[in-house]
C-alpha atoms as a PDB file:
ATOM      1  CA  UNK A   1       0.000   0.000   0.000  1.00  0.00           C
ATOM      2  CA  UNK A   2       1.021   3.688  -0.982  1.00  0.00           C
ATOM      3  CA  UNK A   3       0.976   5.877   1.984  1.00  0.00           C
ATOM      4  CA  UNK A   4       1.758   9.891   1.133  1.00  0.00           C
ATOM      5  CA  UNK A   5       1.261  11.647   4.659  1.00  0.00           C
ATOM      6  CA  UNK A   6       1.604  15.740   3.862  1.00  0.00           C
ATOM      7  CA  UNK A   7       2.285  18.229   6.557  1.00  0.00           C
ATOM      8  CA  UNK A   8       2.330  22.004   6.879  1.00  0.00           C
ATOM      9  CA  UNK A   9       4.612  22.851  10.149  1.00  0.00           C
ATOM     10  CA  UNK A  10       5.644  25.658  11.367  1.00  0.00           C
ATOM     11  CA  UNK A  11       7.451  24.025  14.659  1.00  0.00           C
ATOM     12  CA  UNK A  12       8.492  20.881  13.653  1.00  0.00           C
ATOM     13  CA  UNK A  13       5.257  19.192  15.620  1.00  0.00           C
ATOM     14  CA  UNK A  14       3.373  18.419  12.499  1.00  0.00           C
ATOM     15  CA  UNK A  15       6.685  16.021  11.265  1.00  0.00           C
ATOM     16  CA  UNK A  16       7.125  14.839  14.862  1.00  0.00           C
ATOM     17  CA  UNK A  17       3.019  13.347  14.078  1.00  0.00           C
ATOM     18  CA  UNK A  18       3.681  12.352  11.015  1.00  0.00           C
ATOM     19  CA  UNK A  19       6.936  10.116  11.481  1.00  0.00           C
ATOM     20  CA  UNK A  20       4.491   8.666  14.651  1.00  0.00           C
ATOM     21  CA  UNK A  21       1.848   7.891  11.879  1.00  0.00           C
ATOM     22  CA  UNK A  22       4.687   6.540   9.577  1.00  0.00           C
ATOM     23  CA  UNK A  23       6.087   3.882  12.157  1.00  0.00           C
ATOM     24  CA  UNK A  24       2.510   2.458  12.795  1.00  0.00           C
ATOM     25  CA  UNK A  25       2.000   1.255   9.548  1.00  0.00           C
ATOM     26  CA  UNK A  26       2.835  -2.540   8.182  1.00  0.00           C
ATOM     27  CA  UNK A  27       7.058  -2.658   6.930  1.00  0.00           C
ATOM     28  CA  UNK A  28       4.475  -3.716   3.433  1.00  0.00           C
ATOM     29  CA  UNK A  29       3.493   0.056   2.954  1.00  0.00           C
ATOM     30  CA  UNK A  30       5.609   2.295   0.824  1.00  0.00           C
ATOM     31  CA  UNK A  31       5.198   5.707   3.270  1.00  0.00           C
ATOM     32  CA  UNK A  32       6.090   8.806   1.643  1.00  0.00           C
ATOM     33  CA  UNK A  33       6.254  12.601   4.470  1.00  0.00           C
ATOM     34  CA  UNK A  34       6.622  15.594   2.325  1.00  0.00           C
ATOM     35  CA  UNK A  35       5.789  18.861   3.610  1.00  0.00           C
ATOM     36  CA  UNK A  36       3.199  21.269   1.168  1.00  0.00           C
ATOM     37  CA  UNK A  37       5.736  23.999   0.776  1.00  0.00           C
ATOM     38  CA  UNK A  38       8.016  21.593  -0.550  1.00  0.00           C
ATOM     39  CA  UNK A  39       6.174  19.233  -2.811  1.00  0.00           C
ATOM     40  CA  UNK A  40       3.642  20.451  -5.187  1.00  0.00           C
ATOM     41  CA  UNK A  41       0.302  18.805  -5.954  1.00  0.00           C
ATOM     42  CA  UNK A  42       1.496  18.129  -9.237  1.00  0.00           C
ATOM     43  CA  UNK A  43       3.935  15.557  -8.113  1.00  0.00           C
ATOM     44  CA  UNK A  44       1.786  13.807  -6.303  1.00  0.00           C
ATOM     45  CA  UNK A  45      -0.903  13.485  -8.825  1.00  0.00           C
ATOM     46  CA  UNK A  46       1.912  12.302 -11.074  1.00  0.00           C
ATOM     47  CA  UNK A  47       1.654   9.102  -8.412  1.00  0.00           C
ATOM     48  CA  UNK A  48      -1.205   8.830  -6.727  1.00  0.00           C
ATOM     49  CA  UNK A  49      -0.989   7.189  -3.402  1.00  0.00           C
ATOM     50  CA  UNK A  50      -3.604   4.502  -1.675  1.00  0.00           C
ATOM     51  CA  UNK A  51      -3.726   6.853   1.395  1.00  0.00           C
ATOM     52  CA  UNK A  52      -3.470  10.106   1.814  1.00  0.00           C
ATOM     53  CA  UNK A  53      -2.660  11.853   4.801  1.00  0.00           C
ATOM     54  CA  UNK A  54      -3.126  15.808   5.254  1.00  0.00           C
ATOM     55  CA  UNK A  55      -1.756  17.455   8.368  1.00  0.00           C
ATOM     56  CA  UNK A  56      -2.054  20.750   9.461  1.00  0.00           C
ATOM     57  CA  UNK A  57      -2.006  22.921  12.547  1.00  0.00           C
ATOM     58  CA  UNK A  58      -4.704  25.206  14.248  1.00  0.00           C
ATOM     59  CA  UNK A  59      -2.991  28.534  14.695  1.00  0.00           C
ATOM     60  CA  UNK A  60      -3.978  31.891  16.419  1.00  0.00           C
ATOM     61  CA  UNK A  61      -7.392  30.558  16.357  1.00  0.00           C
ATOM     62  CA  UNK A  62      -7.250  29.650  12.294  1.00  0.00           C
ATOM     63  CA  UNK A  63      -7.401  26.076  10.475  1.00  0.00           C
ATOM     64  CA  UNK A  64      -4.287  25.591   8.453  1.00  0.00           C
ATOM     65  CA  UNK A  65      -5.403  27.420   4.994  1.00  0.00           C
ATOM     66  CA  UNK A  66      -2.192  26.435   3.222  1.00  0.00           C
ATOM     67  CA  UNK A  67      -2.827  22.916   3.226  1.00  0.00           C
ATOM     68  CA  UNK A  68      -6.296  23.485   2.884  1.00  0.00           C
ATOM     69  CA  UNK A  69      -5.486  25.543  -0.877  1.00  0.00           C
ATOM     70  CA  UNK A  70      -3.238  22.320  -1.607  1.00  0.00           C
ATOM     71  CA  UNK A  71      -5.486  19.806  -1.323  1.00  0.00           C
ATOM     72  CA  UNK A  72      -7.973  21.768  -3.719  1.00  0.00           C
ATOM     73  CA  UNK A  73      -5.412  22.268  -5.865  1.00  0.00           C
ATOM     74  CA  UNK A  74      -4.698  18.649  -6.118  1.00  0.00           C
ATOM     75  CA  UNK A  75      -8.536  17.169  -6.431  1.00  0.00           C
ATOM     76  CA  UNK A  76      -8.268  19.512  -9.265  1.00  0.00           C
ATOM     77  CA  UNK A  77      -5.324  17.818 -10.797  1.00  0.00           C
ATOM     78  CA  UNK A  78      -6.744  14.479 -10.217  1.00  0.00           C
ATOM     79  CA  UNK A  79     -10.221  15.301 -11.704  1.00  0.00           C
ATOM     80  CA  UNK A  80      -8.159  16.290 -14.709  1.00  0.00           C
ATOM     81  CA  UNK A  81      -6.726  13.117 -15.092  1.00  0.00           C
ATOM     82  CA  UNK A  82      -9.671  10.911 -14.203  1.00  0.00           C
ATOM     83  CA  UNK A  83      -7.035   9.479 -11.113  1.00  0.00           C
ATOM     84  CA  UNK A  84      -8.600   8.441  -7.499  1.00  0.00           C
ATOM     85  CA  UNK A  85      -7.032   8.166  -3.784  1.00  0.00           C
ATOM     86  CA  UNK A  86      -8.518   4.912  -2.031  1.00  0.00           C
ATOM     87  CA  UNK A  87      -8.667   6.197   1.657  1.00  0.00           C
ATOM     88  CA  UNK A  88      -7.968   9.849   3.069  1.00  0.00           C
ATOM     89  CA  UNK A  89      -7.765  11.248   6.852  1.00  0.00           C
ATOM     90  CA  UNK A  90      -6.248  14.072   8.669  1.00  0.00           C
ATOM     91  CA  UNK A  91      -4.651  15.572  11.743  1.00  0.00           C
ATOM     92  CA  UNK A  92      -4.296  18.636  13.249  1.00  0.00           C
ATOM     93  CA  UNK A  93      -1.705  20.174  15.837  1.00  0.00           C
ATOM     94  CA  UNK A  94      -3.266  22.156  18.407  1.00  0.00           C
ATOM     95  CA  UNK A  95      -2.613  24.394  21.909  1.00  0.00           C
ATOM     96  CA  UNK A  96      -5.948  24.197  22.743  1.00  0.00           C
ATOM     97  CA  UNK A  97      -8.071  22.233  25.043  1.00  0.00           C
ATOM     98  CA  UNK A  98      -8.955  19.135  22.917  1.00  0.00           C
ATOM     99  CA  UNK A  99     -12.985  19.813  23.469  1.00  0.00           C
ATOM    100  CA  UNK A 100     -12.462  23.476  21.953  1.00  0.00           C
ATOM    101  CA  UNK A 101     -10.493  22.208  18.695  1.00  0.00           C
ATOM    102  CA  UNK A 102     -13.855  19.482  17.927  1.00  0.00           C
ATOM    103  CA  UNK A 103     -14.942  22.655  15.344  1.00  0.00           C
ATOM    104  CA  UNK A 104     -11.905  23.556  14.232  1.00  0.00           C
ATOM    105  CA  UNK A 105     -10.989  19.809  13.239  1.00  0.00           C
ATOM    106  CA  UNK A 106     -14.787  19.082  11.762  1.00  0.00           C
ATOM    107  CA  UNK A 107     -14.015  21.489   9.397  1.00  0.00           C
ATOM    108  CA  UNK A 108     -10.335  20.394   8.184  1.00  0.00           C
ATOM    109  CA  UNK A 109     -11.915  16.786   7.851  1.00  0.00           C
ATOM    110  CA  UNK A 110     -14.789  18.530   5.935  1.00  0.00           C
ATOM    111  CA  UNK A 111     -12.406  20.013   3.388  1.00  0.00           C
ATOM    112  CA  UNK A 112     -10.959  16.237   3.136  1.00  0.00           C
ATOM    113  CA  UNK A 113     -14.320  14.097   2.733  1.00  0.00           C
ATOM    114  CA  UNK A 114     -15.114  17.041   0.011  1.00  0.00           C
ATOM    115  CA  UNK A 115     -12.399  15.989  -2.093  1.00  0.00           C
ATOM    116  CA  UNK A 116     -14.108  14.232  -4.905  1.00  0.00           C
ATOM    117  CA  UNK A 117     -11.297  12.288  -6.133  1.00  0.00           C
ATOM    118  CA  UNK A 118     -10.799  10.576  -1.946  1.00  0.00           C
ATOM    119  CA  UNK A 119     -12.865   7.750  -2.787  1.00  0.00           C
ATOM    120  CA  UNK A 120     -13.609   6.984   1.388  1.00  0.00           C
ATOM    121  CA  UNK A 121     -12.385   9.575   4.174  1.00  0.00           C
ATOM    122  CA  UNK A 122     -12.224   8.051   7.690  1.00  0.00           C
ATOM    123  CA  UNK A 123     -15.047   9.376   9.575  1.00  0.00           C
ATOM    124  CA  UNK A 124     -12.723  10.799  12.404  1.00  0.00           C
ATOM    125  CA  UNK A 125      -9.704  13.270  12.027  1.00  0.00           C
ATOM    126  CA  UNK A 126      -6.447  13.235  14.638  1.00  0.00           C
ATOM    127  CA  UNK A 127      -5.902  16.010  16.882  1.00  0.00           C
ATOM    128  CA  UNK A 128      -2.725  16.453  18.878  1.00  0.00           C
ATOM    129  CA  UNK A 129      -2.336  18.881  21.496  1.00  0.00           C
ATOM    130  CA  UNK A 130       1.045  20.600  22.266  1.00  0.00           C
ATOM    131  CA  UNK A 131       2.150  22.461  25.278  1.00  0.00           C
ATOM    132  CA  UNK A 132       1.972  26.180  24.341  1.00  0.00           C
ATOM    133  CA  UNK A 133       2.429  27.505  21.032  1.00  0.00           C
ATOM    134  CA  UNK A 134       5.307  26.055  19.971  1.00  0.00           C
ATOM    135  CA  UNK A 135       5.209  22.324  21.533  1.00  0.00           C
ATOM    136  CA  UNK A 136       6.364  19.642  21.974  1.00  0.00           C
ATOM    137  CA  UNK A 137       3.321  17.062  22.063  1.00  0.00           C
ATOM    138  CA  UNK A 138       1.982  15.858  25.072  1.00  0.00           C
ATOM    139  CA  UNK A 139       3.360  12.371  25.338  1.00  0.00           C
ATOM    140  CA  UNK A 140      -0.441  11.340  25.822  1.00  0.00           C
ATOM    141  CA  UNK A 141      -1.282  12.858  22.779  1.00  0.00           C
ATOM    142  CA  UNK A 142       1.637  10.956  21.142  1.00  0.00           C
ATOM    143  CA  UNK A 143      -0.064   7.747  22.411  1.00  0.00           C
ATOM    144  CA  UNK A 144      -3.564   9.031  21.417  1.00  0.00           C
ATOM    145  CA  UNK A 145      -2.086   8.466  17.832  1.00  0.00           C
ATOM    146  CA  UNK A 146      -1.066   5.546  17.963  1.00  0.00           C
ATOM    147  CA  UNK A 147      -4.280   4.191  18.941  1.00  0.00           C
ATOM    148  CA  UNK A 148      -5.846   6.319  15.732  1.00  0.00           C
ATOM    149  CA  UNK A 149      -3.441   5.052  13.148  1.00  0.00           C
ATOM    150  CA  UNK A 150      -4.083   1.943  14.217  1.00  0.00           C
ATOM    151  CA  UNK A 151      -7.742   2.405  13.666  1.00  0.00           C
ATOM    152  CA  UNK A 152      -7.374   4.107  10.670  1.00  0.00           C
ATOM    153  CA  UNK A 153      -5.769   1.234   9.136  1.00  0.00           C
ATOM    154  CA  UNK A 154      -8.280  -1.529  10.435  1.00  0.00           C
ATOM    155  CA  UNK A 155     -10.731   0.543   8.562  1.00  0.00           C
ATOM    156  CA  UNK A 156      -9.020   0.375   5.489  1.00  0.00           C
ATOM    157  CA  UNK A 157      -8.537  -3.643   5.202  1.00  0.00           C
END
């Protein structure tokens, strides 16, 4: 299975999830991190993954927009050239209370089940807490994850 996890991170706390999400999956899946201000849309429309992972960050109150505008740009790409992702899911680093990012991470998994060419979304996205603005993770959060990735991928089977 093709894995392509994409992060936008400002502190380093979006990778940190990602390479968590990376070592939960089977040594069978080809896992690809990239961040969105580093690897065009293009690129990966050129090879389209089974999975497809978009992270982001919830920032001075603000759902990460950036990774938002690359995701459109790629359903876009892979409308144009008739090409479909299997499964699709999310996370989002946070400093808020958990309970207070619920909206915030409804909305990011919104923008993901809207992408016509995500054939199934998972019906829950990952949030991950960190302590102040700029991290790290709580370890529980880090554990949290685990748990999620390994749901994510009993759903997909």
């Amino acid at each position: 299975m093709k894995v392509q996890i994409m992060t936008h991170t400002k502190f380093g706390n979006g990778r940190k999830l990602a390479e968590l999400l990376k070592e939960e999956f089977s040594t069978n899946s080809d896992i690809t991190i990239a961040d969105v201000k580093e690897v065009s849309p293009e690129i990966i429309a050129e090879n389209v993954p089974d999975v497809f992972i978009l992270g982001g960050a919830v920032r001075m109150f603000m759902s990460d927009t950036k990774s938002k505008k690359w995701l459109k740009k790629l359903d876009g790409l892979l409308k144009k050239s008739d090409k479909k992702i299997k499964y699709g899911t999310g996370f989002l680093t946070h400093a808020m209370p958990t309970s207070k990012v619920q909206r915030y991470a409804k909305k990011y998994l919104g923008k993901i089940e809207d992408s016509s060419m995500i054939e199934k979304t998972y019906n829950e996205l990952l949030t991950a807490r960190v302590e102040g603005q700029k991290g790290p993770i709580f370890p529980e959060e880090m554990e949290k994850a685990k748990i999620y990735v390994q749901d994510f991928i009993n759903w997909t089977k």
